[in-house]
PDB file of N, CA and C in Angstrom:
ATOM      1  N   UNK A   1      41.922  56.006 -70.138  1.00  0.00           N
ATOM      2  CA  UNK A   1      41.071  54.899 -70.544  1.00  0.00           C
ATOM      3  C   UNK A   1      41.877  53.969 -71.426  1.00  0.00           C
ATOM      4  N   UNK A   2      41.736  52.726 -71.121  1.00  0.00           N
ATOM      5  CA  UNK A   2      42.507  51.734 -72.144  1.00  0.00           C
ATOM      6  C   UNK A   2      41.688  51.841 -73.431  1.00  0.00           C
ATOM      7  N   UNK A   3      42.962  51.555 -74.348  1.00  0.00           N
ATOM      8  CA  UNK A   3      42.650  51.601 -76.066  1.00  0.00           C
ATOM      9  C   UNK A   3      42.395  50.274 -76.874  1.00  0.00           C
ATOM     10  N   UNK A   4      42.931  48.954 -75.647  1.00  0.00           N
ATOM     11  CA  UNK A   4      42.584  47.895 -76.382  1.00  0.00           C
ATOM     12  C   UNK A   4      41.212  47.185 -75.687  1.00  0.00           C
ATOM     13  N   UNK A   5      40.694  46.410 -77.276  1.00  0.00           N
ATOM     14  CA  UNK A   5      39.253  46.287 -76.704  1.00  0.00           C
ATOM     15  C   UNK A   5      39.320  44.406 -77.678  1.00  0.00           C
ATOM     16  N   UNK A   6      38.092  44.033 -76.691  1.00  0.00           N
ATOM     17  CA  UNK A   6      38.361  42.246 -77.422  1.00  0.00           C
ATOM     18  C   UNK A   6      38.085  41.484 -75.718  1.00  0.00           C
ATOM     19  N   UNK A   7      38.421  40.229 -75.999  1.00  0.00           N
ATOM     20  CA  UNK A   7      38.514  39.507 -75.203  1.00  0.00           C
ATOM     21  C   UNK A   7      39.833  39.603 -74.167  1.00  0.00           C
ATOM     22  N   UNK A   8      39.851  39.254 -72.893  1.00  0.00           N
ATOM     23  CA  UNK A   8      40.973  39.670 -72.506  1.00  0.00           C
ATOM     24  C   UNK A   8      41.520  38.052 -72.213  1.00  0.00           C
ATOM     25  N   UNK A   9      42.785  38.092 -72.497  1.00  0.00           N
ATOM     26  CA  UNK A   9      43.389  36.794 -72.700  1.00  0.00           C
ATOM     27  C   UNK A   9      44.226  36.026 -71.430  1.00  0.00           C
ATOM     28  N   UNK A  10      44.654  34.980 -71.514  1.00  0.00           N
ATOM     29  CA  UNK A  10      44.866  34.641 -70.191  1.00  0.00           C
ATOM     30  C   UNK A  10      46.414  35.059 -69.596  1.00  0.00           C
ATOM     31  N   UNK A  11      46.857  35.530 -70.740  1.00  0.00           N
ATOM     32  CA  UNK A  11      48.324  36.244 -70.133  1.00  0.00           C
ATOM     33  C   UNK A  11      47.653  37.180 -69.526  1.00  0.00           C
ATOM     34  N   UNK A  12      46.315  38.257 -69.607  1.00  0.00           N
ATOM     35  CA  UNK A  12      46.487  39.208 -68.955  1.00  0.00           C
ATOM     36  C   UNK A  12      45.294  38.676 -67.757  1.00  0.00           C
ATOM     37  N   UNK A  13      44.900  37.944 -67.885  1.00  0.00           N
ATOM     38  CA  UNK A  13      43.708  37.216 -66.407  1.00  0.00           C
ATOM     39  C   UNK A  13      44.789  36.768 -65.502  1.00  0.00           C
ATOM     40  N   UNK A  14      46.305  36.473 -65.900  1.00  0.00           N
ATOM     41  CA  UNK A  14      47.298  36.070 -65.076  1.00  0.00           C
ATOM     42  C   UNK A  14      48.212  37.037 -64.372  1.00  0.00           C
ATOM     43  N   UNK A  15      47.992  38.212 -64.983  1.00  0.00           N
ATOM     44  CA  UNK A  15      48.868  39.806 -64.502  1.00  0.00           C
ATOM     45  C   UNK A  15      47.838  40.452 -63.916  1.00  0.00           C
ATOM     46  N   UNK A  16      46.418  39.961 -64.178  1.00  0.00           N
ATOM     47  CA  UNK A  16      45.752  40.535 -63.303  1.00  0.00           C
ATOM     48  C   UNK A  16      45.560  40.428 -61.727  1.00  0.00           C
ATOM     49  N   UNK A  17      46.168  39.144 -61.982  1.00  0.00           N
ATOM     50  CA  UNK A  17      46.077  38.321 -60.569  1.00  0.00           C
ATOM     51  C   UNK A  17      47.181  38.213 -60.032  1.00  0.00           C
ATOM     52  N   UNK A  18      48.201  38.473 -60.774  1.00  0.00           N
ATOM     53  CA  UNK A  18      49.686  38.999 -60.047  1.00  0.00           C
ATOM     54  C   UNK A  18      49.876  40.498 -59.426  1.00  0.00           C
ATOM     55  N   UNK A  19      48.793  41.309 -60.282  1.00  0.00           N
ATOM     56  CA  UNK A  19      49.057  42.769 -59.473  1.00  0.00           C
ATOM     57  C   UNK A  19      48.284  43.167 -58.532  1.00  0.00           C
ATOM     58  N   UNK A  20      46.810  42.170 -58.667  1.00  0.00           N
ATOM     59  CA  UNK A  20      45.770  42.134 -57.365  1.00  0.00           C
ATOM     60  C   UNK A  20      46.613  41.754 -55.987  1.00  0.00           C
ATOM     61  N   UNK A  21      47.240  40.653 -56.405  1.00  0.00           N
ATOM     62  CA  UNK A  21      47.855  39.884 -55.567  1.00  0.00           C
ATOM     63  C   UNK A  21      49.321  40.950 -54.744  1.00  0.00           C
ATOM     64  N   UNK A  22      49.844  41.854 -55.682  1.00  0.00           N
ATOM     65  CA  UNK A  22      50.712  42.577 -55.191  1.00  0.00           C
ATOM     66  C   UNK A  22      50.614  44.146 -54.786  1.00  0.00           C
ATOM     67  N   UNK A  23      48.910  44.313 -54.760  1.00  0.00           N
ATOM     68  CA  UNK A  23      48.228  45.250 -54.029  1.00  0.00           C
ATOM     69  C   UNK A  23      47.794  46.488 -54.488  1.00  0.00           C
ATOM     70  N   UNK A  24      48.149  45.949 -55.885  1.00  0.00           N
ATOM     71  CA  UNK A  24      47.942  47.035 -57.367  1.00  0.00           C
ATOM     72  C   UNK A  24      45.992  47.694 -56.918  1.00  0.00           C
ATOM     73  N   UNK A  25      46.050  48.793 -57.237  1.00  0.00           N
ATOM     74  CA  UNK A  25      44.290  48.542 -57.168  1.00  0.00           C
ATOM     75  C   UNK A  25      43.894  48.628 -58.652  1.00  0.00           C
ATOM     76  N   UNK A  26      42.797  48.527 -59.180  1.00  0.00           N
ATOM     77  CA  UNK A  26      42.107  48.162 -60.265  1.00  0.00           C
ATOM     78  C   UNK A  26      42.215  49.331 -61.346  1.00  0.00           C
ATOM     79  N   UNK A  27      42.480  50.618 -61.026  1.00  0.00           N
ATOM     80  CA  UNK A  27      42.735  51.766 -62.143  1.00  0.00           C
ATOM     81  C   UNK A  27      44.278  51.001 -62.259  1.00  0.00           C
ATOM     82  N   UNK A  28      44.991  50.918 -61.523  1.00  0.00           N
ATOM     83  CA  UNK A  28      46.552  51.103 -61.498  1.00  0.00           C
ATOM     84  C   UNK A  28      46.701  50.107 -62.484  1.00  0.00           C
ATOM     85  N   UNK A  29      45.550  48.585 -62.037  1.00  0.00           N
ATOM     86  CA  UNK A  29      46.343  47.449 -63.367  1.00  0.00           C
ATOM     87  C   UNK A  29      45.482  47.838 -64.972  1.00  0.00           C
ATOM     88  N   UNK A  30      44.446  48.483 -64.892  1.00  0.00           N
ATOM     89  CA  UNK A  30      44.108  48.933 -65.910  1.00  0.00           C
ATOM     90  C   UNK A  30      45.060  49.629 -66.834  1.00  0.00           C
ATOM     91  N   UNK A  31      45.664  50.725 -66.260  1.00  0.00           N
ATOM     92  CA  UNK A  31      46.560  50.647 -66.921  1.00  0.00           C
ATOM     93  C   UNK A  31      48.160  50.917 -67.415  1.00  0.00           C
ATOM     94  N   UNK A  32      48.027  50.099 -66.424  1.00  0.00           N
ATOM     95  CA  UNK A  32      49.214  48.596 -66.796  1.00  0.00           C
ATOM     96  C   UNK A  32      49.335  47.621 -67.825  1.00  0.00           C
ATOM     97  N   UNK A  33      47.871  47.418 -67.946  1.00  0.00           N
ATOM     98  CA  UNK A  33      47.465  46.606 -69.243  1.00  0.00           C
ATOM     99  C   UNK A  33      46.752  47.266 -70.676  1.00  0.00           C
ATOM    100  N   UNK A  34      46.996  48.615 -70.482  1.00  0.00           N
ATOM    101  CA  UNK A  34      46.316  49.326 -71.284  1.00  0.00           C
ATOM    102  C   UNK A  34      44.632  48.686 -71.357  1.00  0.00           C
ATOM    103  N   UNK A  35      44.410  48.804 -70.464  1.00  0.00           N
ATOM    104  CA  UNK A  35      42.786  48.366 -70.728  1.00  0.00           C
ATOM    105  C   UNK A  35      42.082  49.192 -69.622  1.00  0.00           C
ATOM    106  N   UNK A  36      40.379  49.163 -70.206  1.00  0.00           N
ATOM    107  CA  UNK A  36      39.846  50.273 -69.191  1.00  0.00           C
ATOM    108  C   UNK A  36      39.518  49.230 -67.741  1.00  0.00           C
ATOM    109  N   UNK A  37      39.472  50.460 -67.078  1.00  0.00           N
ATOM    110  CA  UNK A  37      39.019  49.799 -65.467  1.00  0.00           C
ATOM    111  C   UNK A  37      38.075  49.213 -65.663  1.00  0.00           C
ATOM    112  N   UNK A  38      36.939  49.375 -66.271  1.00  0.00           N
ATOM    113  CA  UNK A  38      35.489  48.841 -66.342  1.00  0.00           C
ATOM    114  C   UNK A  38      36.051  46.983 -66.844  1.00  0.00           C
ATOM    115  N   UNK A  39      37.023  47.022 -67.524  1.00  0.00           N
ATOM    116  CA  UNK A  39      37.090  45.424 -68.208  1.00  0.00           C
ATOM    117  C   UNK A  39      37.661  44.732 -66.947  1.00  0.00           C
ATOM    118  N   UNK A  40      38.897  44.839 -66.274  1.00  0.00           N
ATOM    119  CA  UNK A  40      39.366  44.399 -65.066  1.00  0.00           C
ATOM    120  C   UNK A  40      38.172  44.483 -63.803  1.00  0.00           C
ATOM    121  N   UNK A  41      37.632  45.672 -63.662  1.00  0.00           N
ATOM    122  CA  UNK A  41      36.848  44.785 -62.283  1.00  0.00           C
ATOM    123  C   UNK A  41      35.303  44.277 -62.988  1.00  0.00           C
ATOM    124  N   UNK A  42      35.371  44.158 -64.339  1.00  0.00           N
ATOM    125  CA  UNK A  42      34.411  42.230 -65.025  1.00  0.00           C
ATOM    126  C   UNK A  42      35.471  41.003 -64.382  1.00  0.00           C
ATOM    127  N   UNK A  43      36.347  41.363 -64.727  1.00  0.00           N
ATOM    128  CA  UNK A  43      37.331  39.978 -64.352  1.00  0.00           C
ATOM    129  C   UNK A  43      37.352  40.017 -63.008  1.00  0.00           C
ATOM    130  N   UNK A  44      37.402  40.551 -62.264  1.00  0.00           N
ATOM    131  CA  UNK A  44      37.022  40.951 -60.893  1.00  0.00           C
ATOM    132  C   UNK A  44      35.659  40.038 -60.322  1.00  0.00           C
ATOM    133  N   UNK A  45      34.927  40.770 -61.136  1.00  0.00           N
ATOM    134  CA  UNK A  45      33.924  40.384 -60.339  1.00  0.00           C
ATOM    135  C   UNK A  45      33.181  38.672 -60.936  1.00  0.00           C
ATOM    136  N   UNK A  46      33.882  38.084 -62.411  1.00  0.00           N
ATOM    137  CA  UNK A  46      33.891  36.973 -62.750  1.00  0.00           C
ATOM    138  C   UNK A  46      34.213  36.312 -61.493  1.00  0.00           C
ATOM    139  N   UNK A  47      35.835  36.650 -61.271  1.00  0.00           N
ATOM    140  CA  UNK A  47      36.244  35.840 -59.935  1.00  0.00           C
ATOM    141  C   UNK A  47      35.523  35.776 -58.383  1.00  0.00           C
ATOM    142  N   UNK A  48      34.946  36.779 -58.375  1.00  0.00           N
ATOM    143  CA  UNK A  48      33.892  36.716 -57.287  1.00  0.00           C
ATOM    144  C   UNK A  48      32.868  35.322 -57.825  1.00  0.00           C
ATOM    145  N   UNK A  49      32.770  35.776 -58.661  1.00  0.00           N
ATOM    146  CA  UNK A  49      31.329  34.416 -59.165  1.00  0.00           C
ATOM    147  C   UNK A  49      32.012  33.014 -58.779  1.00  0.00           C
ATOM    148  N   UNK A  50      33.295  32.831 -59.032  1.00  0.00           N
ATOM    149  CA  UNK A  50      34.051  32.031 -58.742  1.00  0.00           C
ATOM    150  C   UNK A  50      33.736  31.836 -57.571  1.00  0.00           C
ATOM    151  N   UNK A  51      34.272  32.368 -56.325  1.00  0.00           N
ATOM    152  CA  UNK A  51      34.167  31.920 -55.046  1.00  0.00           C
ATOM    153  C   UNK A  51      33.174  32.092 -54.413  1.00  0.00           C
ATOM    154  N   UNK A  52      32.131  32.702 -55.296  1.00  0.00           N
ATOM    155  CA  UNK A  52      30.765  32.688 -54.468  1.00  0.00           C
ATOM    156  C   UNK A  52      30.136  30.723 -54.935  1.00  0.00           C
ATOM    157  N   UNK A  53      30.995  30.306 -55.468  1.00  0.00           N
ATOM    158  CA  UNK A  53      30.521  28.989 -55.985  1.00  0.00           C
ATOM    159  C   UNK A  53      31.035  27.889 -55.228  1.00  0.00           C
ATOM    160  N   UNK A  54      32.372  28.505 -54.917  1.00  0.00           N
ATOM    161  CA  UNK A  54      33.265  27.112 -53.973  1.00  0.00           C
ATOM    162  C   UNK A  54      33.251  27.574 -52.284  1.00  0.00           C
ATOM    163  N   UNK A  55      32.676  28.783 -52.225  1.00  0.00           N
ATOM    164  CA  UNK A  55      32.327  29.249 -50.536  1.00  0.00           C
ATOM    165  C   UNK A  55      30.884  28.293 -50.425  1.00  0.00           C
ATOM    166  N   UNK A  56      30.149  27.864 -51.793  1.00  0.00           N
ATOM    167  CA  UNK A  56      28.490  27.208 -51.037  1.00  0.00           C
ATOM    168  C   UNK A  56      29.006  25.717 -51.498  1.00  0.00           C
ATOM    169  N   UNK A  57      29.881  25.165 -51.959  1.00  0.00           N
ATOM    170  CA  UNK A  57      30.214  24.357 -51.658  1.00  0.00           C
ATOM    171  C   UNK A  57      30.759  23.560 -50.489  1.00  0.00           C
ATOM    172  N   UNK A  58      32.138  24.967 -50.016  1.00  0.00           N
ATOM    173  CA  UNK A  58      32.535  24.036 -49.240  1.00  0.00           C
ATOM    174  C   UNK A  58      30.928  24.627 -47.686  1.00  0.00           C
ATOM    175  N   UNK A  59      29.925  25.169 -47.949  1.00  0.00           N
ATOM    176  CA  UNK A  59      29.287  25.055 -46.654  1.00  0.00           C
ATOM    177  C   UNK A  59      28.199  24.336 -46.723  1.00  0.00           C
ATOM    178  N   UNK A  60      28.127  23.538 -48.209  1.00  0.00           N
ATOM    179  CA  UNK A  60      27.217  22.048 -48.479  1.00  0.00           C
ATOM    180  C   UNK A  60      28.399  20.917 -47.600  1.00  0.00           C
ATOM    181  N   UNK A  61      29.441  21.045 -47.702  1.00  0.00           N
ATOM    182  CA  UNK A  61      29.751  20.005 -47.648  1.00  0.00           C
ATOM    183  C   UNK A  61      30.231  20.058 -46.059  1.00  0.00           C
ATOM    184  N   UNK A  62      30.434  21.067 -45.046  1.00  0.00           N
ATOM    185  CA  UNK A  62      30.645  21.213 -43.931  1.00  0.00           C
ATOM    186  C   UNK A  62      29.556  20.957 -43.401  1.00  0.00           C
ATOM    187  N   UNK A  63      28.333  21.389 -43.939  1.00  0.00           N
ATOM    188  CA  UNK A  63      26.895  21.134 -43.197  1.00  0.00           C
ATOM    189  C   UNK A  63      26.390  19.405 -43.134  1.00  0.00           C
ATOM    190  N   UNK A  64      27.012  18.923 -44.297  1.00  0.00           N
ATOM    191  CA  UNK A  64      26.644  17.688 -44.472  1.00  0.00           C
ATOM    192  C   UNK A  64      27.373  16.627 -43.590  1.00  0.00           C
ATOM    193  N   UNK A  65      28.799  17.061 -43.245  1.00  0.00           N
ATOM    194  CA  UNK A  65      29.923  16.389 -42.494  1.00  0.00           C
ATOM    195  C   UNK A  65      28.991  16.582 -40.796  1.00  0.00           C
ATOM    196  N   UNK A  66      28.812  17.880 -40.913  1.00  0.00           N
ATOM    197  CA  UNK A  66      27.961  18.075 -39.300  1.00  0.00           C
ATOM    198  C   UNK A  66      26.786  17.112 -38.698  1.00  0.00           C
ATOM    199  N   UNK A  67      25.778  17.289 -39.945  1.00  0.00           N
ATOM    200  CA  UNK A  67      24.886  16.317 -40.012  1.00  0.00           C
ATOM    201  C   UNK A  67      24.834  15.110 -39.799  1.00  0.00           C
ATOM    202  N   UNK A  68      25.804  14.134 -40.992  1.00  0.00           N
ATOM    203  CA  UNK A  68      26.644  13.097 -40.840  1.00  0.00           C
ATOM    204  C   UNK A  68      26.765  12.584 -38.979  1.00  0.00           C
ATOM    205  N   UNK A  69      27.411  13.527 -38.826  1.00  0.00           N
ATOM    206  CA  UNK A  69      28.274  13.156 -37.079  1.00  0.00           C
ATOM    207  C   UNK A  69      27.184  13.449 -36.305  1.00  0.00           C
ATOM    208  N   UNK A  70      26.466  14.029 -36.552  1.00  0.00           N
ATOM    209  CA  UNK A  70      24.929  14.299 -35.590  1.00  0.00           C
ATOM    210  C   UNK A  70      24.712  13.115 -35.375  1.00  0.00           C
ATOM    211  N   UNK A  71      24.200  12.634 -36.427  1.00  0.00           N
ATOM    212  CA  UNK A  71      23.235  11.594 -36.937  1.00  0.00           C
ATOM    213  C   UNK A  71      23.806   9.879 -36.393  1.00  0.00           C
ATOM    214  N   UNK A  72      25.190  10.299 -36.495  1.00  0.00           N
ATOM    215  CA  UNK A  72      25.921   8.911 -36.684  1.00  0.00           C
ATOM    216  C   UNK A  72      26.831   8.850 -35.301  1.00  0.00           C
ATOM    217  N   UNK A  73      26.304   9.805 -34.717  1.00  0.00           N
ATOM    218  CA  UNK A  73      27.756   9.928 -33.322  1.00  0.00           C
ATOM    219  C   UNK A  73      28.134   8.656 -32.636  1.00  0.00           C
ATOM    220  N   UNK A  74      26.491   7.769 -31.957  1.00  0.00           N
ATOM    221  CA  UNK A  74      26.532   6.844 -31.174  1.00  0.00           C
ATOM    222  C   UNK A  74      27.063   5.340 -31.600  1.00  0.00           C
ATOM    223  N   UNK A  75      27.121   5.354 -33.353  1.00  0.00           N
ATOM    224  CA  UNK A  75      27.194   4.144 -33.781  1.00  0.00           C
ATOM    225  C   UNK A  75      28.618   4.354 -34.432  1.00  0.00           C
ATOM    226  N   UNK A  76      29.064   5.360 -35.078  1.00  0.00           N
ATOM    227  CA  UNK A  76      30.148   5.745 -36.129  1.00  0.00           C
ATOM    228  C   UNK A  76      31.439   5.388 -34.975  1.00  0.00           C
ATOM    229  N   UNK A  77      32.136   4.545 -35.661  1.00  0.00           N
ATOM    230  CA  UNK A  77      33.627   4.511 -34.870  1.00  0.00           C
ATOM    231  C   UNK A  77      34.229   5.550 -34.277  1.00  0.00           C
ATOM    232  N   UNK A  78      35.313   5.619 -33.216  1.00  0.00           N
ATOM    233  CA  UNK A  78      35.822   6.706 -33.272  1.00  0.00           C
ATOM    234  C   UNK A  78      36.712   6.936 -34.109  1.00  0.00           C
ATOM    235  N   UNK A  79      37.357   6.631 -34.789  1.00  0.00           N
ATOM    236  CA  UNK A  79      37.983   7.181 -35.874  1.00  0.00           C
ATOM    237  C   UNK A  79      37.563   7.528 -37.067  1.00  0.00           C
ATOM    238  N   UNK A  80      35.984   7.664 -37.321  1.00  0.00           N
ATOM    239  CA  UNK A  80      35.229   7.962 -38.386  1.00  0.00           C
ATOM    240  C   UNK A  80      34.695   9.328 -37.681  1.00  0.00           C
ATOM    241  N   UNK A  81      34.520   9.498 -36.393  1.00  0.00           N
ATOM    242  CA  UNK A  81      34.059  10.484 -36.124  1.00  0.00           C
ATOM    243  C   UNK A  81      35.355  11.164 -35.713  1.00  0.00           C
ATOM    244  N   UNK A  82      36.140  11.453 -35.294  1.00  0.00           N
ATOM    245  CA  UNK A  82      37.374  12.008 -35.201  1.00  0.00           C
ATOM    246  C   UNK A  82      37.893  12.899 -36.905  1.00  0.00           C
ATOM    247  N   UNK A  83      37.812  12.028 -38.071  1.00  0.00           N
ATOM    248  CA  UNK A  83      37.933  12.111 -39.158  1.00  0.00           C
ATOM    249  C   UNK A  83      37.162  13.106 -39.767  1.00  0.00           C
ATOM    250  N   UNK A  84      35.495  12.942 -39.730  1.00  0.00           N
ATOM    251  CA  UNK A  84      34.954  13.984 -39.698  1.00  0.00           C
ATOM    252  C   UNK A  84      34.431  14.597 -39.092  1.00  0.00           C
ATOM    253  N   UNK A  85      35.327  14.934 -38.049  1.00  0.00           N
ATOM    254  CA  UNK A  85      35.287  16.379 -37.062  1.00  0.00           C
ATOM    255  C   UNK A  85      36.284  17.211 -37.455  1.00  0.00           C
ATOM    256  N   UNK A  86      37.768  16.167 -38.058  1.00  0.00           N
ATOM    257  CA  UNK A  86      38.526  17.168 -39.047  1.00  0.00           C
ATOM    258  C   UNK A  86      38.093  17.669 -39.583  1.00  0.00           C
ATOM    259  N   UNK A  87      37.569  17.080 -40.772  1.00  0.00           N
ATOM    260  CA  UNK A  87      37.250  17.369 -41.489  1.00  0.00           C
ATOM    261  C   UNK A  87      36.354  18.601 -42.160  1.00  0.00           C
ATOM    262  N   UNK A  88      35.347  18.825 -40.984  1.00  0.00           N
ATOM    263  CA  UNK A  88      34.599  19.570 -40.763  1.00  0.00           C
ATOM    264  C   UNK A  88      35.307  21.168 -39.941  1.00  0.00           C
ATOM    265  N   UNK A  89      36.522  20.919 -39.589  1.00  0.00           N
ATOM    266  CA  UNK A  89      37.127  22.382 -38.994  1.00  0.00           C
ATOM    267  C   UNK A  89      37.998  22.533 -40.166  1.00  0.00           C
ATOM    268  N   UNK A  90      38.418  21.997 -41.151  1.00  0.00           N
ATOM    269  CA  UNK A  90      38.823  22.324 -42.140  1.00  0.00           C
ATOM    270  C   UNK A  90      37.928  22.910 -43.231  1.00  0.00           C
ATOM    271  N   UNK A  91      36.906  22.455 -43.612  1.00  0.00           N
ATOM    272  CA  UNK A  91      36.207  23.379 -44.098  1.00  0.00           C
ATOM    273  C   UNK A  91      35.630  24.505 -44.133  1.00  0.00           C
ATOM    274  N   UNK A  92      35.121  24.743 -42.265  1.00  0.00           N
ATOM    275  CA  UNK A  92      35.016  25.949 -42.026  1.00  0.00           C
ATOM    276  C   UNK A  92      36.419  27.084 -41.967  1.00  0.00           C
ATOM    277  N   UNK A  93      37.390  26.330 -41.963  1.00  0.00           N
ATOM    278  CA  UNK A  93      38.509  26.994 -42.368  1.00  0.00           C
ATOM    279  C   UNK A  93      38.429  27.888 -43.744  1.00  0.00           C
ATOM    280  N   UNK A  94      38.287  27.041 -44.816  1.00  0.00           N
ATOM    281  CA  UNK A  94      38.094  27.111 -45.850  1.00  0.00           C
ATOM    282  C   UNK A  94      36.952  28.356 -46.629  1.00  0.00           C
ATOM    283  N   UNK A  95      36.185  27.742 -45.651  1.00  0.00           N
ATOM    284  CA  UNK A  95      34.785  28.925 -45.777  1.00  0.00           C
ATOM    285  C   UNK A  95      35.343  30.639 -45.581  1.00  0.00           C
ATOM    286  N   UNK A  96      36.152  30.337 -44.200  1.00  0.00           N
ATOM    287  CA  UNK A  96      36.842  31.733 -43.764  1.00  0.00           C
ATOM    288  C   UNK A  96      37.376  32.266 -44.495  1.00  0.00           C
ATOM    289  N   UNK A  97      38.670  31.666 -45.662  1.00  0.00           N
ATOM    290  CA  UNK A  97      39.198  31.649 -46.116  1.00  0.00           C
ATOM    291  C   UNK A  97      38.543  32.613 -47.283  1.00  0.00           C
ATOM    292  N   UNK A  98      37.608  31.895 -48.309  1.00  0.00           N
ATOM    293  CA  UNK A  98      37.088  32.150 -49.382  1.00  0.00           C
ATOM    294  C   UNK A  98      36.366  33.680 -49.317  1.00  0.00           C
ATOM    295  N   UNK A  99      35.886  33.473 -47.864  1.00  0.00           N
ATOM    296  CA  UNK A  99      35.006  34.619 -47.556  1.00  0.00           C
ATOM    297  C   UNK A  99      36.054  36.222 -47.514  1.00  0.00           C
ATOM    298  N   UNK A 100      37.102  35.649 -46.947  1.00  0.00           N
ATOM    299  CA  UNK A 100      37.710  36.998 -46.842  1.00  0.00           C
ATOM    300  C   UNK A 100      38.182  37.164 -48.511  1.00  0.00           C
ATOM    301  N   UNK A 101      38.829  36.452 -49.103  1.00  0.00           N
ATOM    302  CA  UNK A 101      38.970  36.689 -50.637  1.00  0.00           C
ATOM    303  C   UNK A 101      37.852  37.349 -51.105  1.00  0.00           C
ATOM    304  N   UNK A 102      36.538  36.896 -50.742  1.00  0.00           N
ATOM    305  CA  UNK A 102      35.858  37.718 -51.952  1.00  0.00           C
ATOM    306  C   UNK A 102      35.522  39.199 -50.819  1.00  0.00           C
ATOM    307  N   UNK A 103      35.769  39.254 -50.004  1.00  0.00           N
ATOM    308  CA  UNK A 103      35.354  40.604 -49.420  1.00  0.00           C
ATOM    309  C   UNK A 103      36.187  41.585 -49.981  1.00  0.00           C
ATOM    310  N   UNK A 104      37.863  40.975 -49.998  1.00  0.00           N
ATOM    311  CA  UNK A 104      38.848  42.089 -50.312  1.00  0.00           C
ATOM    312  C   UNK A 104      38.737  42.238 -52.063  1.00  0.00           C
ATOM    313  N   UNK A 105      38.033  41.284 -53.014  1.00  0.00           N
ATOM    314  CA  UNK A 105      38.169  41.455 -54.442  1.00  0.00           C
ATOM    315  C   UNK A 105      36.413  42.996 -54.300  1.00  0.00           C
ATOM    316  N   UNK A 106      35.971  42.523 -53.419  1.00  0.00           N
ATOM    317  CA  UNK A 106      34.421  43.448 -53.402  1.00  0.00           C
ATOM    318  C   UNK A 106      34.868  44.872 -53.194  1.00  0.00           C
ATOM    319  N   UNK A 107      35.805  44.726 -51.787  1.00  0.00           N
ATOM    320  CA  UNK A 107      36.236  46.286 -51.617  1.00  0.00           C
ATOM    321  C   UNK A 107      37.175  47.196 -52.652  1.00  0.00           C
ATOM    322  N   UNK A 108      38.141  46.133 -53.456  1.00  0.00           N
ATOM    323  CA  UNK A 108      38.725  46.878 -54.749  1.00  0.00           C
ATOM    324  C   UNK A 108      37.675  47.553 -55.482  1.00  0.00           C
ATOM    325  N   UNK A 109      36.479  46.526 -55.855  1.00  0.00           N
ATOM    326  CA  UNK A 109      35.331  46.828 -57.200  1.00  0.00           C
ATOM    327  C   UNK A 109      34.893  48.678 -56.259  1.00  0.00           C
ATOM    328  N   UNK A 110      34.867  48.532 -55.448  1.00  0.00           N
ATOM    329  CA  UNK A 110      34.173  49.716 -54.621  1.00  0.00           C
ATOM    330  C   UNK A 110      35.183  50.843 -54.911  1.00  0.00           C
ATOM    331  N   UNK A 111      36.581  50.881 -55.256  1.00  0.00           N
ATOM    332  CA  UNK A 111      37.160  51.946 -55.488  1.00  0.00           C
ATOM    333  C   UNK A 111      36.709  52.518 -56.700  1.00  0.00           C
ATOM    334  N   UNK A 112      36.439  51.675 -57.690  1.00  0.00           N
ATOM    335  CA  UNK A 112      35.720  52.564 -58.939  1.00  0.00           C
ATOM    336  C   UNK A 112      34.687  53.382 -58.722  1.00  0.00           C
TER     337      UNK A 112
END
């Protein structure tokens, strides 16, 4: 069990995310950082809160681009609709993206 207790600071919100990132699981960076597992997957699951915020963003703003081009197909230039049809496979990109991040930060929290 880690011995230090307090706020955890951003040198270690930054090693946390260097050893997530290098496949560390959540006892291992615990301690690494001398801190208990229970404080790392909070920061864990902070960062989930994180991308549970910019995953309904970007699918406000993909839904709205869809809509948009629904709405506007017959009159919107083609290069406005071309633009956001990019636009719109980039976000669902994005969506993919976010989604698998928070699945793999969910399945760490599950090793505790």
């Amino acid at each position: 069990m880690g011995k230090r207790y307090g706020q955890v600071t951003i040198e270690e919100r930054c090693a946390i995310a260097g050893l997530q990132a290098a496949g560390r699981s959540v006892r291992q960076i615990a301690a690494a950082l001398d801190r208990a597992p229970s404080t790392v997957a909070r920061e864990l699951k902070e960062e989930i809160g994180w991308l549970k915020a910019v995953f309904a963003i970007l699918v406000a703003i993909a839904v709205s681009l869809v809509g948009w081009l629904a709405q506007n197909y017959d009159d919107a230039p083609i290069f406005l609709q071309i633009v956001c049809s990019v636009a719109a496979v980039v976000m669902t990109g994005g969506i993919i993206w976010v989604n698998r991040v928070a699945y793999r930060k969910i399945d760490e929290l599950e090793e505790l």
